[in-house]
Protein backbone atom coordinates (compact mmCIF):
# COMPACT_ATOMS: atom_id res chain seq x y z
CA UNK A 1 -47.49 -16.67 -39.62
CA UNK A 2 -47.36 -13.23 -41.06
CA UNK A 3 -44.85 -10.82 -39.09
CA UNK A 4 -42.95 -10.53 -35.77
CA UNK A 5 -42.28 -14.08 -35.08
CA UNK A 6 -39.56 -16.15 -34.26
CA UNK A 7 -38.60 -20.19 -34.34
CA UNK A 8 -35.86 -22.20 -33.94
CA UNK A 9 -34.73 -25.31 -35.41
CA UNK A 10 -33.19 -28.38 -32.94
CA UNK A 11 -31.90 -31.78 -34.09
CA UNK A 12 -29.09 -33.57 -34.96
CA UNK A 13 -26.83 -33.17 -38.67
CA UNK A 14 -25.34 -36.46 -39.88
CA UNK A 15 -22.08 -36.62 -40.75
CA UNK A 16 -21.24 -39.09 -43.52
CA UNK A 17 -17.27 -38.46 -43.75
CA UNK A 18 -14.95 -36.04 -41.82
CA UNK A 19 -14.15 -33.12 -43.52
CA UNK A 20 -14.12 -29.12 -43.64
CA UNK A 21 -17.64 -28.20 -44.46
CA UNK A 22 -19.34 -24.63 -45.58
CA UNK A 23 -22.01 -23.77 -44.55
CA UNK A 24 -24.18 -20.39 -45.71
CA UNK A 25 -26.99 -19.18 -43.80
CA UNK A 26 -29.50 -17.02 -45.80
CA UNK A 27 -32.37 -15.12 -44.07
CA UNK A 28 -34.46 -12.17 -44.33
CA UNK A 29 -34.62 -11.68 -41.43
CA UNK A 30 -32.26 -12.62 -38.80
CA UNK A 31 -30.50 -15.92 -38.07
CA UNK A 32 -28.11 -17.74 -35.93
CA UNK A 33 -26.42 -21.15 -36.58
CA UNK A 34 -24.86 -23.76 -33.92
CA UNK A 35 -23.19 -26.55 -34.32
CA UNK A 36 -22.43 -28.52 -31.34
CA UNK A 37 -23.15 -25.45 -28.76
CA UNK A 38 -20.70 -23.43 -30.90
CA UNK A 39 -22.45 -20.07 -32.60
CA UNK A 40 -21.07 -21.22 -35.98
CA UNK A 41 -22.97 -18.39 -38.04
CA UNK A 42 -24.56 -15.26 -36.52
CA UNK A 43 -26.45 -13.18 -39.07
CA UNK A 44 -28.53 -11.47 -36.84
CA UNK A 45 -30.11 -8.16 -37.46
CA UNK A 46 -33.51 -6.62 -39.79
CA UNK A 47 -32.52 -7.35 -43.36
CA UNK A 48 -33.72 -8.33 -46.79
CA UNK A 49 -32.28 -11.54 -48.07
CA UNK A 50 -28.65 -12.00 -47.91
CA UNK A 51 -26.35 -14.46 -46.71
CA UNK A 52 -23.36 -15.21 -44.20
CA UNK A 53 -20.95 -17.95 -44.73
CA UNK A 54 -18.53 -20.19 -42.75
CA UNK A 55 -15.64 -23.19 -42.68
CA UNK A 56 -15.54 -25.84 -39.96
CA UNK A 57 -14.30 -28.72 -39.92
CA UNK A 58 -16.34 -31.61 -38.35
CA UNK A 59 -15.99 -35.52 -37.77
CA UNK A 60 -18.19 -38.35 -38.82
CA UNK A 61 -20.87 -38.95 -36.86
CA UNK A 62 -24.14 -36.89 -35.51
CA UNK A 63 -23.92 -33.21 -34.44
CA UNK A 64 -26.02 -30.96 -32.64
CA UNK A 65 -27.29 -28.32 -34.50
CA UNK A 66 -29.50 -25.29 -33.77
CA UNK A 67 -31.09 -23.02 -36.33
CA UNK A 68 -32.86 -19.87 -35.17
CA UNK A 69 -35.11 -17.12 -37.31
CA UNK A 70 -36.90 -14.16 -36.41
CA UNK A 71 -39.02 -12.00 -38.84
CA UNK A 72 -40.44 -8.73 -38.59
CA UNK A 73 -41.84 -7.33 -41.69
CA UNK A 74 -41.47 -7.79 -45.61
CA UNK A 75 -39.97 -10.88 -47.47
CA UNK A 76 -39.45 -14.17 -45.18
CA UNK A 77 -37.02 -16.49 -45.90
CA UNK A 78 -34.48 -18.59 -43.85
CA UNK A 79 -32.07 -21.69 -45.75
CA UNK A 80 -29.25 -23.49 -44.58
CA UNK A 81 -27.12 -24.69 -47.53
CA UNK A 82 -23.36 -26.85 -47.36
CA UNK A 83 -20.28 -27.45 -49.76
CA UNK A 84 -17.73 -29.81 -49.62
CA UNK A 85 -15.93 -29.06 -53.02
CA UNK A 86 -18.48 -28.40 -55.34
CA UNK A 87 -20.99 -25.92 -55.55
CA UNK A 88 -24.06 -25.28 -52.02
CA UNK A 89 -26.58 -26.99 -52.16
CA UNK A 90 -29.41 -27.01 -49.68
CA UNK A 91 -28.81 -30.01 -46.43
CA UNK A 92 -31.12 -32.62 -47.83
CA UNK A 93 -33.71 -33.63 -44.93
CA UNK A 94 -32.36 -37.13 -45.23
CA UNK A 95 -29.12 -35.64 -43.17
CA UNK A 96 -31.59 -34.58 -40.19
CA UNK A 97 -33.10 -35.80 -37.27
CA UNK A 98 -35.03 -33.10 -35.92
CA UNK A 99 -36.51 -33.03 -32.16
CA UNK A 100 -39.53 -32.88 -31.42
CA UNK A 101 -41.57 -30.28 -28.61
């Protein structure tokens, strides 16, 4: 795809152990997060690459998660990283189960 498109993202995140996680959403252009049907992260808007971060705390188990992108023109680039403690790192795929349709 080269410009003016958008896609979203549906699935499940796994949970290993409860705790606060943060999450930062980087795009150029915009994106949303949701976790659970909760807008978690909404960096919406025409921008180069930049990033939007947020705290929430979430129990063991599978949750619900949404990621959505648009792109108009220039760079494209969407990535969903966590942090418990240490430094983000990008969600490994192992921790989704994406739907398919």
């Amino acid at each position: 795809m080269e410009d003016n498109f958008a896609i979203t993202f549906e699935g499940f995140l796994k949970i290993e152990e409860e705790a606060n996680y943060h999450f930062r959403l980087l795009s150029d252009d915009g994106s949303r997060l949701i976790i659970n049907d909760s807008l978690v992260i909404d960096h919406d808007g025409t921008h180069e690459m930049t990033a939007k971060e947020e705290e929430i705390p979430l129990a063991a188990g599978y949750h619900k998660i949404k990621i959505e992108y648009f792109q108009t023109g220039g760079g494209k680039s969407v990535s969903l990283q966590w942090r418990v403690g240490g430094e983000y790192q990008i969600i490994p795929y192992t921790a989704f189960v994406f739907l398919q349709g």
